[in-house]
N, C-alpha and C. Protein backbone atom coordinates (compact mmCIF):
# COMPACT_ATOMS: atom_id res chain seq x y z
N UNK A 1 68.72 46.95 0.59
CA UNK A 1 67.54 47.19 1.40
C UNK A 1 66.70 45.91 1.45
N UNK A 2 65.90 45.85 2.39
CA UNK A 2 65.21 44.58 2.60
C UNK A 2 64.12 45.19 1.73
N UNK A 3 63.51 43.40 1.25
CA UNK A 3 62.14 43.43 0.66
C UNK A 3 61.22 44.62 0.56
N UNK A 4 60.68 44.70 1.60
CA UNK A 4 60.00 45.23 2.15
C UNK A 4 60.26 46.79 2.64
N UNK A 5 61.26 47.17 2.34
CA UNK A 5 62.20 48.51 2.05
C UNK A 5 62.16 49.06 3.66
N UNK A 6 62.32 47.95 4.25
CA UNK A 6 62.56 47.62 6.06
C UNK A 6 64.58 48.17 6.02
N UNK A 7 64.61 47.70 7.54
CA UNK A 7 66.16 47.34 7.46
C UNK A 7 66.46 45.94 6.86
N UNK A 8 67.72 45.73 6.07
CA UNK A 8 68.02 44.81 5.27
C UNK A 8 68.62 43.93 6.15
N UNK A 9 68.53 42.56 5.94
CA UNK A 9 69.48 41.64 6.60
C UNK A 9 70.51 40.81 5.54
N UNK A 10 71.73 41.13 6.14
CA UNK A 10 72.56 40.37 5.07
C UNK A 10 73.10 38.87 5.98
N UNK A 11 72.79 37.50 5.71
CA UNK A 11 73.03 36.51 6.24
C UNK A 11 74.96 36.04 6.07
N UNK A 12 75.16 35.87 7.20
CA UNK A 12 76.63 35.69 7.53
C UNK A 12 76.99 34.49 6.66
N UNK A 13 78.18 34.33 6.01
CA UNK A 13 78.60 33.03 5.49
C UNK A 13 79.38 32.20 6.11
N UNK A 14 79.21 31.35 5.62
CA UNK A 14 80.08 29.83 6.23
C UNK A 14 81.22 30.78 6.87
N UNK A 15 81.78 30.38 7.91
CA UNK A 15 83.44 30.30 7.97
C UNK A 15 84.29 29.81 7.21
N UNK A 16 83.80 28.61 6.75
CA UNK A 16 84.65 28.28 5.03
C UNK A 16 83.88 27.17 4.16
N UNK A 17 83.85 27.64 3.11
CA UNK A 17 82.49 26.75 2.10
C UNK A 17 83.48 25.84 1.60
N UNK A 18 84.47 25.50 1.65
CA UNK A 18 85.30 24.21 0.91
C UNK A 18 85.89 23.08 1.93
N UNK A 19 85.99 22.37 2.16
CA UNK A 19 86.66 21.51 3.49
C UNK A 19 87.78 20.51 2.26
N UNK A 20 89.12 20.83 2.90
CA UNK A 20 89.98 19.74 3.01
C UNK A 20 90.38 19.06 3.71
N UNK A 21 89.96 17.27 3.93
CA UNK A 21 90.51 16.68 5.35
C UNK A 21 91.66 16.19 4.63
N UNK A 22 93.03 15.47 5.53
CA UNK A 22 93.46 14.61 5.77
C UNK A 22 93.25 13.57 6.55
N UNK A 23 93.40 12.54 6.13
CA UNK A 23 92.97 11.04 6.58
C UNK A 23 94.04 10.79 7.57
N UNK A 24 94.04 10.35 8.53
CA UNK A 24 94.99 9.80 9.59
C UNK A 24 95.04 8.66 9.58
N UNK A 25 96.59 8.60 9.25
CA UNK A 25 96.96 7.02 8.72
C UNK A 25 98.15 6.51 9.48
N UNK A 26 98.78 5.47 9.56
CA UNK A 26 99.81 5.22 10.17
C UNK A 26 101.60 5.82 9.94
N UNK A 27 101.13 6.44 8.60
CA UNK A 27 101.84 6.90 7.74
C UNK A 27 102.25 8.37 8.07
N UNK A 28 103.27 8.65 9.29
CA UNK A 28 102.84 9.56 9.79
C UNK A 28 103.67 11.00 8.73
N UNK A 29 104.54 10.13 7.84
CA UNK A 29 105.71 11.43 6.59
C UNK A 29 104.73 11.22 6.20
N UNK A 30 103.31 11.06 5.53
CA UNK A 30 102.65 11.16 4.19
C UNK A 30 101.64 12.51 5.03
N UNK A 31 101.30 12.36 6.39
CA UNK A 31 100.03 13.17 6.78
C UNK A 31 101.13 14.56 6.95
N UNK A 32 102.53 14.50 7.62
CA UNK A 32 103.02 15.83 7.86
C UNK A 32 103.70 16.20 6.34
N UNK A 33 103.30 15.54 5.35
CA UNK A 33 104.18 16.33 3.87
C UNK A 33 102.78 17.22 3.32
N UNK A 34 101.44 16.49 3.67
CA UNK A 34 100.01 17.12 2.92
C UNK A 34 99.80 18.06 3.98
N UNK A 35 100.18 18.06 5.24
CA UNK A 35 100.37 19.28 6.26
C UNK A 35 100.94 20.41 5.75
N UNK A 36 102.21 20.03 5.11
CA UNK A 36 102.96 21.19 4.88
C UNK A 36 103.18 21.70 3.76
N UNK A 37 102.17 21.23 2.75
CA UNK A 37 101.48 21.31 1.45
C UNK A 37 100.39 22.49 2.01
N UNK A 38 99.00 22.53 2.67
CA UNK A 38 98.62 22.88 2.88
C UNK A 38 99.18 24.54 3.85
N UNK A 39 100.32 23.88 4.68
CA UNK A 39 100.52 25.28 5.16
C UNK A 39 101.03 26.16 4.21
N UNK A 40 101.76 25.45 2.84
CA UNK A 40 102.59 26.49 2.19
C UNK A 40 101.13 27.21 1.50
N UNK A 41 100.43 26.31 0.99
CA UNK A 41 99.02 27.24 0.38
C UNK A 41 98.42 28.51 0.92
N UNK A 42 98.40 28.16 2.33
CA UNK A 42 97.67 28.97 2.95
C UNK A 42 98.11 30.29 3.39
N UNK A 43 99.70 30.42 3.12
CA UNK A 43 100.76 31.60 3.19
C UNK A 43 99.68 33.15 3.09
N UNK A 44 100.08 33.40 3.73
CA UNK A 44 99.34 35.02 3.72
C UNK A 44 99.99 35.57 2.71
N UNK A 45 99.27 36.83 2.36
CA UNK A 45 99.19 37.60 1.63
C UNK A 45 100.49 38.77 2.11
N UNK A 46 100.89 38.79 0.93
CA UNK A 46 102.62 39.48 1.29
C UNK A 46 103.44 38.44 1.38
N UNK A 47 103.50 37.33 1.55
CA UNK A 47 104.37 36.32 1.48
C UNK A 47 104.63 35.80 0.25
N UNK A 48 106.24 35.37 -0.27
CA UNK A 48 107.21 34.68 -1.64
C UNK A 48 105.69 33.60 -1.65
N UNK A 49 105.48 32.85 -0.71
CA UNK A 49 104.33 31.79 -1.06
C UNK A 49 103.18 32.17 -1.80
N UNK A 50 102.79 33.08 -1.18
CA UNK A 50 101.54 33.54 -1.90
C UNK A 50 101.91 34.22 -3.17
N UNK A 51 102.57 34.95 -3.17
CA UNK A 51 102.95 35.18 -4.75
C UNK A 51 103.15 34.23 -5.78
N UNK A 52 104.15 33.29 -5.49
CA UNK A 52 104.12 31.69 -6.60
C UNK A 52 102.65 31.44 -6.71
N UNK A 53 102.10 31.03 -5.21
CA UNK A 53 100.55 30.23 -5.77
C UNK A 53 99.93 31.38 -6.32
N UNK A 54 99.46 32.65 -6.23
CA UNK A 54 98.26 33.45 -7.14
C UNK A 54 98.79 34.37 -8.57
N UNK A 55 100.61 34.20 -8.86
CA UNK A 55 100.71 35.22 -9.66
C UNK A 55 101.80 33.88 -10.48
N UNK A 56 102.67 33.15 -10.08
CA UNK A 56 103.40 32.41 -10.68
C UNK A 56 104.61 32.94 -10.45
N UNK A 57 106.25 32.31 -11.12
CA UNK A 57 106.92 33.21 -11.19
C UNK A 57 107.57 33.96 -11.98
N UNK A 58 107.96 35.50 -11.04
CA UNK A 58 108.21 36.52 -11.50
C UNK A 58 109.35 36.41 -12.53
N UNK A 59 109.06 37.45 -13.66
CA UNK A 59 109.92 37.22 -14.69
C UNK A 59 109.31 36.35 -16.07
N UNK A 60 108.58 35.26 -15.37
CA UNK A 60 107.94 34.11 -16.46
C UNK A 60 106.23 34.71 -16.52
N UNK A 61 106.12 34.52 -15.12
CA UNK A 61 104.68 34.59 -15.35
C UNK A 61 103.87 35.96 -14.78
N UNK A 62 104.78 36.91 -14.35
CA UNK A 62 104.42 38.01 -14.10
C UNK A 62 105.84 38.69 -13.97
N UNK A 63 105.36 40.45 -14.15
CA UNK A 63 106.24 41.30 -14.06
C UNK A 63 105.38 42.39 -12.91
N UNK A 64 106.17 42.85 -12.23
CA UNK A 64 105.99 43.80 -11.25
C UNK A 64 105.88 45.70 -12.59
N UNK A 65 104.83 46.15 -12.07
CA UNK A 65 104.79 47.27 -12.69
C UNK A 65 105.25 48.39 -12.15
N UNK A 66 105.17 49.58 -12.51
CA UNK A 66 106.07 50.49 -11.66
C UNK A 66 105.21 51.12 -10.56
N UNK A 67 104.69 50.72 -10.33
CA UNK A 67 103.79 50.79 -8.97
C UNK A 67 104.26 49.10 -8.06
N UNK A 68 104.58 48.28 -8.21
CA UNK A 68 105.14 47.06 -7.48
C UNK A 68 104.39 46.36 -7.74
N UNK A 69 103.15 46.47 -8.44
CA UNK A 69 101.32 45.46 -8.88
C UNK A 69 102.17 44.37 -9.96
N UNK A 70 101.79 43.36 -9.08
CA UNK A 70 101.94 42.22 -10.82
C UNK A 70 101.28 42.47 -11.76
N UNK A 71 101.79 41.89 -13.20
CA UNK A 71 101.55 42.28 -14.10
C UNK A 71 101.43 41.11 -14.86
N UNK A 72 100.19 40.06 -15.24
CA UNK A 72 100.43 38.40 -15.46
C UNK A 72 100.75 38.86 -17.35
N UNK A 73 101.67 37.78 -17.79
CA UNK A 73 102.14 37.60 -18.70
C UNK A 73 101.73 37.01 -19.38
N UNK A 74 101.48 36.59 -20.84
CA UNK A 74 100.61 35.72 -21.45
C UNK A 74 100.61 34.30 -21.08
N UNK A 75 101.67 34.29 -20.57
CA UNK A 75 102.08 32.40 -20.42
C UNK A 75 101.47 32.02 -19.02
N UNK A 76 101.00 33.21 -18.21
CA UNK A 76 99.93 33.10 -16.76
C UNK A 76 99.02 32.68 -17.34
N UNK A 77 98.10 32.99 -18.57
CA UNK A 77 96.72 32.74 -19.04
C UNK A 77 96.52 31.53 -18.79
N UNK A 78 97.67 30.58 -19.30
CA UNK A 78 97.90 29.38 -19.38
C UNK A 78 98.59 28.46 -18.14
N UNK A 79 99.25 28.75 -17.16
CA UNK A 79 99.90 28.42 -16.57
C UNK A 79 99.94 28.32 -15.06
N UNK A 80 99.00 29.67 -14.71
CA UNK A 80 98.63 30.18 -13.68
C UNK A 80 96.94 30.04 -13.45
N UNK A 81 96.24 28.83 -12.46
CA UNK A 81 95.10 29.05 -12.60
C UNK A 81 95.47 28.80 -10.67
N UNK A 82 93.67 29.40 -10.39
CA UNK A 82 93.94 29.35 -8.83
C UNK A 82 92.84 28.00 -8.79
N UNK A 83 93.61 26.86 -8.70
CA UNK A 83 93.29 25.83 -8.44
C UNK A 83 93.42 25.17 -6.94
N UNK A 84 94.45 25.56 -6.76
CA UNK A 84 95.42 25.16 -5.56
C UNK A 84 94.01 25.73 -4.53
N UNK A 85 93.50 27.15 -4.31
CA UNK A 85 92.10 26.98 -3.63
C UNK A 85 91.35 26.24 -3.10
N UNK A 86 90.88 25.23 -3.76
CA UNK A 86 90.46 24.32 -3.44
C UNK A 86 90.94 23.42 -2.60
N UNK A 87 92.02 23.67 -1.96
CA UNK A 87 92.68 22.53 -0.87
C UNK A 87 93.30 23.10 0.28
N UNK A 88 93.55 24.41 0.26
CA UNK A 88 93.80 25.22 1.08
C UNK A 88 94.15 26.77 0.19
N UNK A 89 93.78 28.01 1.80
CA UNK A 89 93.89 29.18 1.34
C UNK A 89 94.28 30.02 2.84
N UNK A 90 94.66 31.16 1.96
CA UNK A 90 94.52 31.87 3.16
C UNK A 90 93.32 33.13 3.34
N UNK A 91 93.38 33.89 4.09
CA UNK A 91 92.70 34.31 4.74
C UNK A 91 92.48 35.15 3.15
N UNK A 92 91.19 35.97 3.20
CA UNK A 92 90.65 36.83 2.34
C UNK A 92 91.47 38.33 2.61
N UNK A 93 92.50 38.97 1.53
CA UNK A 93 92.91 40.09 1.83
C UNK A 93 92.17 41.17 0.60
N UNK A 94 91.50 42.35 0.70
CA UNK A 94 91.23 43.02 0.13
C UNK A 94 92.65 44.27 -0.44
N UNK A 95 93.08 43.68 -1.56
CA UNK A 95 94.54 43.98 -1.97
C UNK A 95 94.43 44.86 -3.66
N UNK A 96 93.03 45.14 -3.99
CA UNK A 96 92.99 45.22 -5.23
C UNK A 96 93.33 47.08 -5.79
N UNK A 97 94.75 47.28 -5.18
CA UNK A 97 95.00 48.34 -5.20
C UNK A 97 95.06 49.11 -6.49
N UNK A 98 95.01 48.24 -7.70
CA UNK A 98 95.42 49.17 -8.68
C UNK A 98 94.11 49.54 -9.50
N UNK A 99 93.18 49.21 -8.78
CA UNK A 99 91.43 50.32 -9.14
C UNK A 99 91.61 51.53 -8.19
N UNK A 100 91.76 52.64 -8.34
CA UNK A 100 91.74 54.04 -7.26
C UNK A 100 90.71 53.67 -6.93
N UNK A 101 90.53 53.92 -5.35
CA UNK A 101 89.78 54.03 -4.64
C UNK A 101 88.78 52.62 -4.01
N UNK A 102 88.68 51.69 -4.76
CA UNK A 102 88.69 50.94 -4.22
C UNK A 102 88.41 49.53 -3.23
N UNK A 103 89.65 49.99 -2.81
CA UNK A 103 90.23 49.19 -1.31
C UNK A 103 89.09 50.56 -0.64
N UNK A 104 89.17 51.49 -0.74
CA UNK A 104 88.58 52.31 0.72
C UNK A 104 87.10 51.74 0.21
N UNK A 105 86.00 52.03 -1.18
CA UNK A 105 85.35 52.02 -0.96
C UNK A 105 84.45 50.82 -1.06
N UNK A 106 85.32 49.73 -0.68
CA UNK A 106 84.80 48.29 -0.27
C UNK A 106 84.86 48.17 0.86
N UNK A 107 85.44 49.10 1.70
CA UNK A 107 85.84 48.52 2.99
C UNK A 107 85.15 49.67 3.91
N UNK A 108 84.75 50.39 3.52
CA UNK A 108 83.63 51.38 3.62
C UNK A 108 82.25 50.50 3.92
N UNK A 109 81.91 50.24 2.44
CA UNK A 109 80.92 49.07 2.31
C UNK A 109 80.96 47.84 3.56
N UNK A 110 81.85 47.18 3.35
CA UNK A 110 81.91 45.98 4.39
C UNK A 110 81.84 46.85 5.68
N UNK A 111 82.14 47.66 6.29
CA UNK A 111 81.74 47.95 7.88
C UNK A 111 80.58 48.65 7.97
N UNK A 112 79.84 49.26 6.86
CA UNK A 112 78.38 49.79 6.89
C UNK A 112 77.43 48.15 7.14
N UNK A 113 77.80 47.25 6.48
CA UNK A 113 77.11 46.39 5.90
C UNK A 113 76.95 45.67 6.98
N UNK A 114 78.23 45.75 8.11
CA UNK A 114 78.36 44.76 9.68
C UNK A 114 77.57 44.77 10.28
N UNK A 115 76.59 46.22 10.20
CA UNK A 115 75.82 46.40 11.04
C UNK A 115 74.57 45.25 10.69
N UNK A 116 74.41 44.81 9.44
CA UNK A 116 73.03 44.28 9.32
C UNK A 116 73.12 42.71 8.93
N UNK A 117 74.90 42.11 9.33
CA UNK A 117 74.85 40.87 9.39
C UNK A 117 73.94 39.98 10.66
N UNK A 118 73.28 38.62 10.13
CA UNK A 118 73.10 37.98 11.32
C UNK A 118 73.33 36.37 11.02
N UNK A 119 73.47 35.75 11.86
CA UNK A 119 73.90 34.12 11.99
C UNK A 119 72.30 33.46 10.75
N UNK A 120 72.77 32.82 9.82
CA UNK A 120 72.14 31.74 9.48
C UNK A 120 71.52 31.07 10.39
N UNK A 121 70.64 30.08 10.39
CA UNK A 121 69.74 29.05 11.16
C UNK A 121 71.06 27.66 10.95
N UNK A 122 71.61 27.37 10.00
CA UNK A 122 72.70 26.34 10.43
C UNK A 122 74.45 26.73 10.17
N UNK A 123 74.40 28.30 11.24
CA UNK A 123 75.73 28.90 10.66
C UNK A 123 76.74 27.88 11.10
N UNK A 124 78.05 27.82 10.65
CA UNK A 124 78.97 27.23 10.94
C UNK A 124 78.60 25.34 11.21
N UNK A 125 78.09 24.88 10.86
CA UNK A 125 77.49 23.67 10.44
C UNK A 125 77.15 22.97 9.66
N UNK A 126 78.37 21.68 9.21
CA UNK A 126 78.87 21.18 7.96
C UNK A 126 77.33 20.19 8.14
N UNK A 127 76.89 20.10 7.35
CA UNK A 127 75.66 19.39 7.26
C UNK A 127 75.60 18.54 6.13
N UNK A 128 75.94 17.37 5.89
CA UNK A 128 75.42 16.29 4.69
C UNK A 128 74.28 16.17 4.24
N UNK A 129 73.65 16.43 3.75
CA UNK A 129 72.70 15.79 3.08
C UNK A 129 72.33 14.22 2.85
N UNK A 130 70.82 13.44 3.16
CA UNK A 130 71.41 11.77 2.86
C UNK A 130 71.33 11.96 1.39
N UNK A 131 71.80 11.16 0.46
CA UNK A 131 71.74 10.91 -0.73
C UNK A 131 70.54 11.16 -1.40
N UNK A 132 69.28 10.37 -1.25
CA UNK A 132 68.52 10.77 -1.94
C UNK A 132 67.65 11.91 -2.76
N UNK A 133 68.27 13.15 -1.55
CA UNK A 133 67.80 14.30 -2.03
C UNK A 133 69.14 15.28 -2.70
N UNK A 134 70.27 14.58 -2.93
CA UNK A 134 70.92 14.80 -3.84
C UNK A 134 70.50 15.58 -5.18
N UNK A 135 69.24 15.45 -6.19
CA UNK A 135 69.28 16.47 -7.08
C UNK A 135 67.76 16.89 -6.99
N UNK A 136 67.44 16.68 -5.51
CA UNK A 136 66.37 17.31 -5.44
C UNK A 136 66.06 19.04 -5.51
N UNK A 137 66.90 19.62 -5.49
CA UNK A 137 67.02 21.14 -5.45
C UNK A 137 67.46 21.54 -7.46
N UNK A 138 67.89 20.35 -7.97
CA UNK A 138 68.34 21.01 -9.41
C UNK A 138 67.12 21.78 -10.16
N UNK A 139 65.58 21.68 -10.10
CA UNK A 139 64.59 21.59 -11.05
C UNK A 139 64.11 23.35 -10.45
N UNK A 140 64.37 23.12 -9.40
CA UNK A 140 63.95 24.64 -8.63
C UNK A 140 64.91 25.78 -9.36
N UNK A 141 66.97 25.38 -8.93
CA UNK A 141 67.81 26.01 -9.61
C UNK A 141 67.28 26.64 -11.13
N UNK A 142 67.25 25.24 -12.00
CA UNK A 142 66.89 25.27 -13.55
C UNK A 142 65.74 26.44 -13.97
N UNK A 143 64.72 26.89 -12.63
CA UNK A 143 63.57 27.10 -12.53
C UNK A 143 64.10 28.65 -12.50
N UNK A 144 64.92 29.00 -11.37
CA UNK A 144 65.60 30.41 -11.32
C UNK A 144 66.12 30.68 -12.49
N UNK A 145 66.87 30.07 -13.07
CA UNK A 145 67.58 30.35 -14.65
C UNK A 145 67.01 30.58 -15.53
N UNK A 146 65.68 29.95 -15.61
CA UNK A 146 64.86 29.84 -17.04
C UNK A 146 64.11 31.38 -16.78
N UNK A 147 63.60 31.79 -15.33
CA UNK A 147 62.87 32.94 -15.23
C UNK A 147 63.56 34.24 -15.01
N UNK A 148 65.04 34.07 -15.22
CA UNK A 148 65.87 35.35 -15.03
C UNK A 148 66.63 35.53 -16.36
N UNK A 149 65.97 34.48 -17.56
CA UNK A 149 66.60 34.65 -18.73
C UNK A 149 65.09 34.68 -19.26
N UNK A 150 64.17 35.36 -18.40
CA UNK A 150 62.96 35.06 -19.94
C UNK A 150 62.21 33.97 -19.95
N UNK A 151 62.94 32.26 -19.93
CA UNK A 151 62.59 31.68 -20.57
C UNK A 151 61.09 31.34 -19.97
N UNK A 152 61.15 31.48 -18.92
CA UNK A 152 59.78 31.13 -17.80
C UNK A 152 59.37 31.96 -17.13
N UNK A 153 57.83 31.68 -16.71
CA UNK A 153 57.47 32.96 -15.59
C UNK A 153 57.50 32.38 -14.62
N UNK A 154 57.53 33.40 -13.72
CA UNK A 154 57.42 33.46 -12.30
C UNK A 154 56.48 32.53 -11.47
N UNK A 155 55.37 32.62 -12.57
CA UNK A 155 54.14 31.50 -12.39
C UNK A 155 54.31 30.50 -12.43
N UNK A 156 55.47 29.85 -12.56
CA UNK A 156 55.95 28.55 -13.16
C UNK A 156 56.14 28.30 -11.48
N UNK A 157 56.78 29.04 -10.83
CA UNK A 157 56.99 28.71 -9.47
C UNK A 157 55.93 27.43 -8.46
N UNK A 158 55.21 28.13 -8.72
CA UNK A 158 53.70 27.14 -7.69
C UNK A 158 53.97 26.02 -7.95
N UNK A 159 53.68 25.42 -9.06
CA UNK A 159 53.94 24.33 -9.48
C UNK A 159 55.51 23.38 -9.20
N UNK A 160 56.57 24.17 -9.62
CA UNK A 160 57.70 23.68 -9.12
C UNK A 160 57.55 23.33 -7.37
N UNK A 161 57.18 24.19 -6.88
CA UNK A 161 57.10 23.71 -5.41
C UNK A 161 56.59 22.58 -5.34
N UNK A 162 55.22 22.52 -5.83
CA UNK A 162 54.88 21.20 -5.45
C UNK A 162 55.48 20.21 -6.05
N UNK A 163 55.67 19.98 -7.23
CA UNK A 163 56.84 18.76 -7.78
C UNK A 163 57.82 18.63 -6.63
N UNK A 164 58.97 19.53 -6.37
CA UNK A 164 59.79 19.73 -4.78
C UNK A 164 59.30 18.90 -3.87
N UNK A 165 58.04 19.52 -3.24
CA UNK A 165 57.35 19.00 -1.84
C UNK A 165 57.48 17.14 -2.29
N UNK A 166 56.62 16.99 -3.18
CA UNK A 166 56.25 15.92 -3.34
C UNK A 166 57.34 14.63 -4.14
N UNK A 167 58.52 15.55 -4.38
CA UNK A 167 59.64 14.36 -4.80
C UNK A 167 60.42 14.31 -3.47
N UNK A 168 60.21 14.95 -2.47
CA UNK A 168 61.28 14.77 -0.98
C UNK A 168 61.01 15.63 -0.28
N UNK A 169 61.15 16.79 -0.78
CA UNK A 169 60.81 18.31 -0.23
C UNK A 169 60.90 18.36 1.11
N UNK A 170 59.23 17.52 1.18
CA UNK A 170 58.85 17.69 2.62
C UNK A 170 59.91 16.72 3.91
N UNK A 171 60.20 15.60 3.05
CA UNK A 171 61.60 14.85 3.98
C UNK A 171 62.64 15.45 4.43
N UNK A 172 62.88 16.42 3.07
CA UNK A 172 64.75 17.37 3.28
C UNK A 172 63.82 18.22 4.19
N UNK A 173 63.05 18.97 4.29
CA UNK A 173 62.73 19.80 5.61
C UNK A 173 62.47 19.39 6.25
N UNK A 174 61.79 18.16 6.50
CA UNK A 174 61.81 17.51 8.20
C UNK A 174 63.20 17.25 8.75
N UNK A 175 64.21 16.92 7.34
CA UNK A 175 65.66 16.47 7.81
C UNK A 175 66.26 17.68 8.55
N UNK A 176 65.71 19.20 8.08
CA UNK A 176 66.94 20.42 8.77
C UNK A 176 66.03 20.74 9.91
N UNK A 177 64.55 20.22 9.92
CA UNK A 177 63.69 20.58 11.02
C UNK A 177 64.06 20.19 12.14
N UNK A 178 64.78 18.90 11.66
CA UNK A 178 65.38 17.38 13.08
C UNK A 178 66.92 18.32 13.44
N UNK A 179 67.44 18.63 12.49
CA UNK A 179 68.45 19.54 13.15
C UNK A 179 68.45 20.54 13.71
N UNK A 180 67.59 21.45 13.74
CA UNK A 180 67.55 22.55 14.20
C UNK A 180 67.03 22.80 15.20
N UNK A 181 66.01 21.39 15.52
CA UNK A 181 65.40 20.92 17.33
C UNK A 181 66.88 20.34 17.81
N UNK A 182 67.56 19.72 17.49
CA UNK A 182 68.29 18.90 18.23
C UNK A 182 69.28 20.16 18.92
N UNK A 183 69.21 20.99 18.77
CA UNK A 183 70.42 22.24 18.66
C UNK A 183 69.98 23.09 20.06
């Protein structure tokens, strides 16, 4: 529910929060081998591919249970991490069949929830940051942590803002202000 015990808005996410480029080089076996690195990653769900990259293999690093669900083996703890993520994936499948119920009542959830998605102010827009305001957002973060463990109040806030405003603040928002006119 929203704030304000209004209708809630749930803000849409990136299309994808990780970017892997390849560099285009003259080298044209080095760009189509990290091509086809990437396509094997990105193997859908139900595919021999996707099973190696999220479960390892069968026999070593998982066993199929008598329902067909992998079953990771101790030597997965170790062996099997989803690293490979980070460079390519595939699509998000909601597969987590062996909780009853579920798959229905997430997916229940997700089409109630459609109704009250809306676009971000810079949806789908890889945006850099210039450098300098690089750890300008850490003291605010640190600020959420300390007051959701206790360690600080809420009151602590005011003040953090202005430290913010006055170490860049007001620059990094003129910077998304300049983007969001230019648009």
């Amino acid at each position: 529910m929203a704030a304000d015990g209004g209708t809630p808005v749930l803000w849409k996410g990136n299309p994808a929060n990780i970017l892997s480029f390849v560099k285009a080089t003259d080298d044209k076996e080095k760009v189509a081998e990290l091509l086809a690195v990437a396509d094997f990653l990105a193997a859908p769900f139900g595919t021999q591919e996707y099973a190696l990259v999220n479960y390892g293999v069968e026999g070593v690093h998982y066993e199929n249970d008598s329902d067909g669900l992998p079953v990771p083996t101790e030597l997965a703890a170790t062996e099997v991490q989803p690293t490979y993520i980070f460079l390519a994936d595939p699509p998000v499948v909601n597969a987590k069949v062996q909780y009853p119920g579920f798959v229905e009542a997430f997916c229940t959830w997700m089409a109630d929830a459609s109704g009250y998605v809306q676009d971000p102010a810079f949806f789908g827009m890889q945006i850099t940051e210039p450098n300098q305001f690089g750890s300008l957002n850490q003291p605010i973060e640190d600020l959420q942590k300390d007051v959701a463990r206790g360690r600080k109040s809420i009151d602590d806030l005011d003040a953090a803002i202005e430290t913010w405003k006055s170490s860049g603040g007001e620059e990094l928002r003129q910077f998304y202000q300049d983007i969001l006119d230019a648009q």
